[in-house]
C-alpha atoms as a PDB file:
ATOM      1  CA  UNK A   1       0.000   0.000   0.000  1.00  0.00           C
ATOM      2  CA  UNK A   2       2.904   2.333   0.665  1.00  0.00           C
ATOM      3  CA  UNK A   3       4.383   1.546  -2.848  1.00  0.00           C
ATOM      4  CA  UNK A   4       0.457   2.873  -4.332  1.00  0.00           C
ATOM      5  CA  UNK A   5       1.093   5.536  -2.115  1.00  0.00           C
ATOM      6  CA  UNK A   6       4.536   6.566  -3.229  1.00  0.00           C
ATOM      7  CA  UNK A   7       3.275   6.102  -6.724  1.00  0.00           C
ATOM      8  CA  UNK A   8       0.392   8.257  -6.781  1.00  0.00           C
ATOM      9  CA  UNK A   9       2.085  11.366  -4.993  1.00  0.00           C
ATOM     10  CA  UNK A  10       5.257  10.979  -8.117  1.00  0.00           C
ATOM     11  CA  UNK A  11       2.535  10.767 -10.532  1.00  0.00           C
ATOM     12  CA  UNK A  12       0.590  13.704  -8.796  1.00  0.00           C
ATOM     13  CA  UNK A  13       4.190  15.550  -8.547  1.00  0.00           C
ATOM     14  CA  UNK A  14       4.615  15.009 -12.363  1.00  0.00           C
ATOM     15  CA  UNK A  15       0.748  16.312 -13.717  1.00  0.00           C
ATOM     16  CA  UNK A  16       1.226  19.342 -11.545  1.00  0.00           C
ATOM     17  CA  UNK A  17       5.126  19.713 -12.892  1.00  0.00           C
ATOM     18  CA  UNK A  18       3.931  19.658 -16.432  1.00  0.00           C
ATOM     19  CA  UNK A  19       0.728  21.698 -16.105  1.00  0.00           C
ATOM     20  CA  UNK A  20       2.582  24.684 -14.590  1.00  0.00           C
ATOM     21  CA  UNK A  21       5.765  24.294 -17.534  1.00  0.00           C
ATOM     22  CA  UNK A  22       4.852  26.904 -19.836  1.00  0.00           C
ATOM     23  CA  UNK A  23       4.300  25.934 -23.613  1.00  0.00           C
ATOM     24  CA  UNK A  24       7.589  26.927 -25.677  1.00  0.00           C
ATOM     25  CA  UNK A  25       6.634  28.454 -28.607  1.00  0.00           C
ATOM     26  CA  UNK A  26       8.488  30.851 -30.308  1.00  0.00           C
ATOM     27  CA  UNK A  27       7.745  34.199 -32.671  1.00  0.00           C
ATOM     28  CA  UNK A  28       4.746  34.681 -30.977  1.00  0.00           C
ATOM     29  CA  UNK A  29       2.640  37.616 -31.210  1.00  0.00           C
ATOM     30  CA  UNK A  30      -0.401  37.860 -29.176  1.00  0.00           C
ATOM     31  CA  UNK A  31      -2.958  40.992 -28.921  1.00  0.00           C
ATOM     32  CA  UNK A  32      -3.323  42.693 -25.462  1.00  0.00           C
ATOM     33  CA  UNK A  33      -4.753  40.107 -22.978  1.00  0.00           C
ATOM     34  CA  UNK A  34      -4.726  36.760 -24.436  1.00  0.00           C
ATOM     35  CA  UNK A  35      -1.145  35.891 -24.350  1.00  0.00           C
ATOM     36  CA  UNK A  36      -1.544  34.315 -20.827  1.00  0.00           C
ATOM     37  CA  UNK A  37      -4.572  32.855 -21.213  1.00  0.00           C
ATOM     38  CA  UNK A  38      -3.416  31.042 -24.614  1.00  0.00           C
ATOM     39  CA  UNK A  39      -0.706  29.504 -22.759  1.00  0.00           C
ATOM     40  CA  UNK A  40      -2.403  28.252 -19.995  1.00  0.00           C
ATOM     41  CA  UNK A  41      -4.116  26.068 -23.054  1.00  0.00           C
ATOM     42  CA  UNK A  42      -1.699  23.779 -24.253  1.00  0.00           C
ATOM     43  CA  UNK A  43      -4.289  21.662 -26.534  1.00  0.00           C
ATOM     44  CA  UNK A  44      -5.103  24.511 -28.501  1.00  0.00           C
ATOM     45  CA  UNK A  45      -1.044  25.975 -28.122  1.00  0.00           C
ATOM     46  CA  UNK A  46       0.188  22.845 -29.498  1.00  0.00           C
ATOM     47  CA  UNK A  47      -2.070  21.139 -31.592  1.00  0.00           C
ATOM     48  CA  UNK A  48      -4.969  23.808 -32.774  1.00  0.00           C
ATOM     49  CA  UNK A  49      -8.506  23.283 -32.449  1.00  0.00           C
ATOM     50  CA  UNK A  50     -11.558  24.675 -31.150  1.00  0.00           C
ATOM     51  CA  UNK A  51     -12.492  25.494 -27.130  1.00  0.00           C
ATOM     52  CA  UNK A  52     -14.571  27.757 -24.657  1.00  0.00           C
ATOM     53  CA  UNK A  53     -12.405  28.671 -21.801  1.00  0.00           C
ATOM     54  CA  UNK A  54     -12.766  30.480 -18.508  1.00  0.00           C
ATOM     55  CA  UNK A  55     -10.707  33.031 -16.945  1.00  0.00           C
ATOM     56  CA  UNK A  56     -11.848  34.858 -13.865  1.00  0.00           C
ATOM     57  CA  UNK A  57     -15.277  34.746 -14.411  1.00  0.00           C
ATOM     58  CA  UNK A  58     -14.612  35.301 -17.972  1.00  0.00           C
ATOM     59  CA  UNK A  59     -15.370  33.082 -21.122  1.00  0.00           C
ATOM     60  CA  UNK A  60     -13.450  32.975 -24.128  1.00  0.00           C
ATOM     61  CA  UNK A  61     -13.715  31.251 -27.577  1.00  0.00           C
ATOM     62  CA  UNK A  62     -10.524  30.167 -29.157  1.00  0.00           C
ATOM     63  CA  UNK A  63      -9.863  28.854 -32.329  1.00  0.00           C
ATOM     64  CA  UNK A  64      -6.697  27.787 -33.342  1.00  0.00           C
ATOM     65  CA  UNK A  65      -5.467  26.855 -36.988  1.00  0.00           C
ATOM     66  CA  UNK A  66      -2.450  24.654 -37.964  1.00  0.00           C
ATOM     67  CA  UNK A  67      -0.234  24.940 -41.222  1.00  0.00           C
ATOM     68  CA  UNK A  68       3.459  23.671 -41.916  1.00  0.00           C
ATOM     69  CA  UNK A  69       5.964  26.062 -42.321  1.00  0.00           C
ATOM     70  CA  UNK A  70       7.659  26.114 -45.790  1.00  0.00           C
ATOM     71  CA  UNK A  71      11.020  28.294 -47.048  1.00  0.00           C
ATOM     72  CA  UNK A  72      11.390  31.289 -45.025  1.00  0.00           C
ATOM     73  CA  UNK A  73      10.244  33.713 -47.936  1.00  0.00           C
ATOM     74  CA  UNK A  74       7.257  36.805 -47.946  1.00  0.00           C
ATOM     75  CA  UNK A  75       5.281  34.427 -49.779  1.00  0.00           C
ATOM     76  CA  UNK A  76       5.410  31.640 -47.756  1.00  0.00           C
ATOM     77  CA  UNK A  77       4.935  33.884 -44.546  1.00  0.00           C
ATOM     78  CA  UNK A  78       1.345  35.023 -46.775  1.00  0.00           C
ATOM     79  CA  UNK A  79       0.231  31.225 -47.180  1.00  0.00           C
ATOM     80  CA  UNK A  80       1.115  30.487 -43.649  1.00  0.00           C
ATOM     81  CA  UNK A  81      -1.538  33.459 -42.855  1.00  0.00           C
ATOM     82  CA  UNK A  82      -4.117  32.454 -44.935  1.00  0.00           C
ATOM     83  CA  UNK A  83      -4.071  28.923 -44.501  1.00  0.00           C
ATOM     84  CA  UNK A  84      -4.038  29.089 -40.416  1.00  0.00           C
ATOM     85  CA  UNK A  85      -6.752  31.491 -40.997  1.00  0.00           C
ATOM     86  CA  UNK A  86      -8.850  28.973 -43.152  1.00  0.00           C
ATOM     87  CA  UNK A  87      -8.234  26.438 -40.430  1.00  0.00           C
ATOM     88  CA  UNK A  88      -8.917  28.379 -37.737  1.00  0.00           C
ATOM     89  CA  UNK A  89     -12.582  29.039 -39.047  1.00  0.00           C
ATOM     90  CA  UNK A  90     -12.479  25.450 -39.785  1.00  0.00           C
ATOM     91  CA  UNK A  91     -12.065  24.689 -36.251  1.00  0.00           C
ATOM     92  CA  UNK A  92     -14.488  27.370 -35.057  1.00  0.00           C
ATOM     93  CA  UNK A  93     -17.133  25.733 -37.239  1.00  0.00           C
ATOM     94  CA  UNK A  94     -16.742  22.382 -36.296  1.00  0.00           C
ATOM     95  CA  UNK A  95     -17.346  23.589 -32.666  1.00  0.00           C
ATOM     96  CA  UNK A  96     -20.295  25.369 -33.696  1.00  0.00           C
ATOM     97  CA  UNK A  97     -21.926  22.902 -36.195  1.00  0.00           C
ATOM     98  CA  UNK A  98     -22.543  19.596 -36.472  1.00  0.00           C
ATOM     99  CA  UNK A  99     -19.963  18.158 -38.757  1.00  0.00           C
ATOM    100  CA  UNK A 100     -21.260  15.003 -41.467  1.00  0.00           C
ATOM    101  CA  UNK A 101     -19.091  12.138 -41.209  1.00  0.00           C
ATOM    102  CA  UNK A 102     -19.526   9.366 -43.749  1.00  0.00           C
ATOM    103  CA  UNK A 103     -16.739   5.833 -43.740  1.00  0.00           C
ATOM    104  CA  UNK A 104     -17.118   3.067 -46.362  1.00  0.00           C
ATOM    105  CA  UNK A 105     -15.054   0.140 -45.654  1.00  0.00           C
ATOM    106  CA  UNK A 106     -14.942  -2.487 -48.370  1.00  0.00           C
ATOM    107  CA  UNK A 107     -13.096  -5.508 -48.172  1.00  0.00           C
ATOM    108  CA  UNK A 108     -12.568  -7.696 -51.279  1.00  0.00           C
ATOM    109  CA  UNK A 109     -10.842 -11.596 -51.119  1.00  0.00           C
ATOM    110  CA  UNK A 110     -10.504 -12.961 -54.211  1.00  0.00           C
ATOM    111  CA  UNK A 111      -8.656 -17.267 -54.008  1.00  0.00           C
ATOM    112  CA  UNK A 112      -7.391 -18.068 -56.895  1.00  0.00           C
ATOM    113  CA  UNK A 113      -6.609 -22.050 -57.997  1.00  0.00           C
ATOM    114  CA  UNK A 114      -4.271 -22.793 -60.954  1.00  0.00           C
ATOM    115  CA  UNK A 115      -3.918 -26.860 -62.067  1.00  0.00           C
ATOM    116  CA  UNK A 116      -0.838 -26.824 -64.052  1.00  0.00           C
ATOM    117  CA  UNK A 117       0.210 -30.251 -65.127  1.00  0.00           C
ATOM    118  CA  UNK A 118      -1.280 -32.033 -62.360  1.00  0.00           C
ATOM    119  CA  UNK A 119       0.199 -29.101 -59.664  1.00  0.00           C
ATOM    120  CA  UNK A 120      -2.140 -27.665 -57.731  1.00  0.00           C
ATOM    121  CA  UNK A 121      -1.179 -23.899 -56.455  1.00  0.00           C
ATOM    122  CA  UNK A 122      -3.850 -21.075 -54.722  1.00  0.00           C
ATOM    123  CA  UNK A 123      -3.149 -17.367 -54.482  1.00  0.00           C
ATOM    124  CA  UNK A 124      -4.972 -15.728 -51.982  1.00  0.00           C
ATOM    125  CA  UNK A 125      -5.455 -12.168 -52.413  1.00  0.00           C
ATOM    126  CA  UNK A 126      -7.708  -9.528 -49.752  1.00  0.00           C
ATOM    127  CA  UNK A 127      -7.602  -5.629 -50.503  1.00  0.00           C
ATOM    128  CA  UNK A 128      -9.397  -3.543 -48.244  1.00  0.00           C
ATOM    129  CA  UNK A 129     -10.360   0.422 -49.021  1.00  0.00           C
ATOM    130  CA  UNK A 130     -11.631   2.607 -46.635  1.00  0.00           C
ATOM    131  CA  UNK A 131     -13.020   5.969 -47.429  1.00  0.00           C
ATOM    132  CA  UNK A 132     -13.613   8.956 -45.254  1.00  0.00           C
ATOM    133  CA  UNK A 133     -15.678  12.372 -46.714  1.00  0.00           C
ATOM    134  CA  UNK A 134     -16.718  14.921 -44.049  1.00  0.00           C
ATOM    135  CA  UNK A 135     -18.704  17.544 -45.031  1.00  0.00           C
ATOM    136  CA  UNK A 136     -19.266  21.153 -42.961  1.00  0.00           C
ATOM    137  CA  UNK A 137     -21.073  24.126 -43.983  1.00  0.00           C
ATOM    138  CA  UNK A 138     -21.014  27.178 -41.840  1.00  0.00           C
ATOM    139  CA  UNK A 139     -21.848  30.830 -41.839  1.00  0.00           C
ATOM    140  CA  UNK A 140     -19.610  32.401 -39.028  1.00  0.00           C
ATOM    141  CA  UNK A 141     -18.785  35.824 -38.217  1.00  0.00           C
ATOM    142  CA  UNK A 142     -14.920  35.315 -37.830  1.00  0.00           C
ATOM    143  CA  UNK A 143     -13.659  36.460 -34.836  1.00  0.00           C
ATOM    144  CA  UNK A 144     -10.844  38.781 -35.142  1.00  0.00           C
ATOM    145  CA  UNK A 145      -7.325  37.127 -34.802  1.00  0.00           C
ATOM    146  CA  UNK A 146      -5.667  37.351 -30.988  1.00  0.00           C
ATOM    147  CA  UNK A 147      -2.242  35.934 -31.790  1.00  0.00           C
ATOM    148  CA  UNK A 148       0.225  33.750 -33.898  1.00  0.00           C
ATOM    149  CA  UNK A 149       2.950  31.680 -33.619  1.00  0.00           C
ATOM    150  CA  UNK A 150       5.353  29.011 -34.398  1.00  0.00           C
ATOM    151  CA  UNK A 151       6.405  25.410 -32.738  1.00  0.00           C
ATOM    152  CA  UNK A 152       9.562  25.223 -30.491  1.00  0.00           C
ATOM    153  CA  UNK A 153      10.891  23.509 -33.610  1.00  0.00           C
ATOM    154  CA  UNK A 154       9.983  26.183 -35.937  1.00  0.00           C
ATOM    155  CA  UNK A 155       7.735  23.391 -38.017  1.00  0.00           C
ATOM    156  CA  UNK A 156       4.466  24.317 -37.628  1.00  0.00           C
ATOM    157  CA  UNK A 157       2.543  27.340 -37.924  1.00  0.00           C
ATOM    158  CA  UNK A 158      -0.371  28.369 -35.343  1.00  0.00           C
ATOM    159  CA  UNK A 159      -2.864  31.729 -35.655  1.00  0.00           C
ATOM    160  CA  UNK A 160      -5.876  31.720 -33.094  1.00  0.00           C
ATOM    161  CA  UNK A 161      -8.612  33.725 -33.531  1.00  0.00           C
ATOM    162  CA  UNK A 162     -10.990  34.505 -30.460  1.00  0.00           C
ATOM    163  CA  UNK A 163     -13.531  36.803 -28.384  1.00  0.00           C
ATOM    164  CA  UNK A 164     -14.487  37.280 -24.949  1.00  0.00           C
ATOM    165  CA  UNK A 165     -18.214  36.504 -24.777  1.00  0.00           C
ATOM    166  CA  UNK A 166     -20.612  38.801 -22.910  1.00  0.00           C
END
């Protein structure tokens, strides 16, 4: 029982060690604010997405948008913008609105027998296809953007858009 005890209070010690670590991000620009509440998100810091938070009494909606980060040029920088934009609506939709979700699996297995000269030989052969379409239609009024900014590892691409709600 001591050991469960030990256990629990290291894995206690480590959830409270990584929730106060701050997110490392870098070239990040937030609008007065947000900054600190952002970062007290890491989902939506790290990995984009869609989420109502509460700060003080407050609530927030935050959508964040992901993109890859190409060549370091002004074009690329203008893509980045756009396309974390587009999937930051994206997000902010998918929160809002039901999203359609259709999956067709298909799987085909075709045996094959062959009598060559008295030899006997079977091929076995199974393909399987699986398709995935979503579908989402939305009409949002975009929220203006509240920040942007890149991975620790200078990969990815993040721009959030977000309001305080009254």
């Amino acid at each position: 029982m001591a050991t469960l005890g030990k256990t629990l209070i290291a894995f206690w010690a480590l959830v409270c060690a990584s929730a106060e670590e701050p997110t490392r991000i870098r070239e990040a620009n937030f609008e007065p604010g947000f900054e600190a509440i952002l970062r007290a998100e890491p989902i939506l810091v790290n990995e984009g997405g869609a989420k109502l938070v509460e700060r003080g009494g407050v609530r927030y909606f935050f959508a964040v948008g992901v993109t890859a980060v190409g060549e370091e040029t002004a074009s690329e920088r203008l893509r980045q913008i756009r396309v974390g934009r587009i999937n930051a609506l994206r997000a902010a939709a998918e929160f809002m609105n039901p999203v359609e979700v259709r999956t067709e699996t298909t799987l085909k297995e075709t045996t094959s027998i062959r009598n060559i000269n008295g030899i006997k030989t079977a091929e076995n052969r199974k393909t399987f296809d699986d398709i995935t379409r979503t579908k989402l239609e939305a009409i949002l009024r975009a929220p203006p953007v509240v920040g942007s900014w890149k991975s620790n590892d200078g990969k990815l691409f993040f721009y959030a858009i977000g309001t305080k709600l009254h």
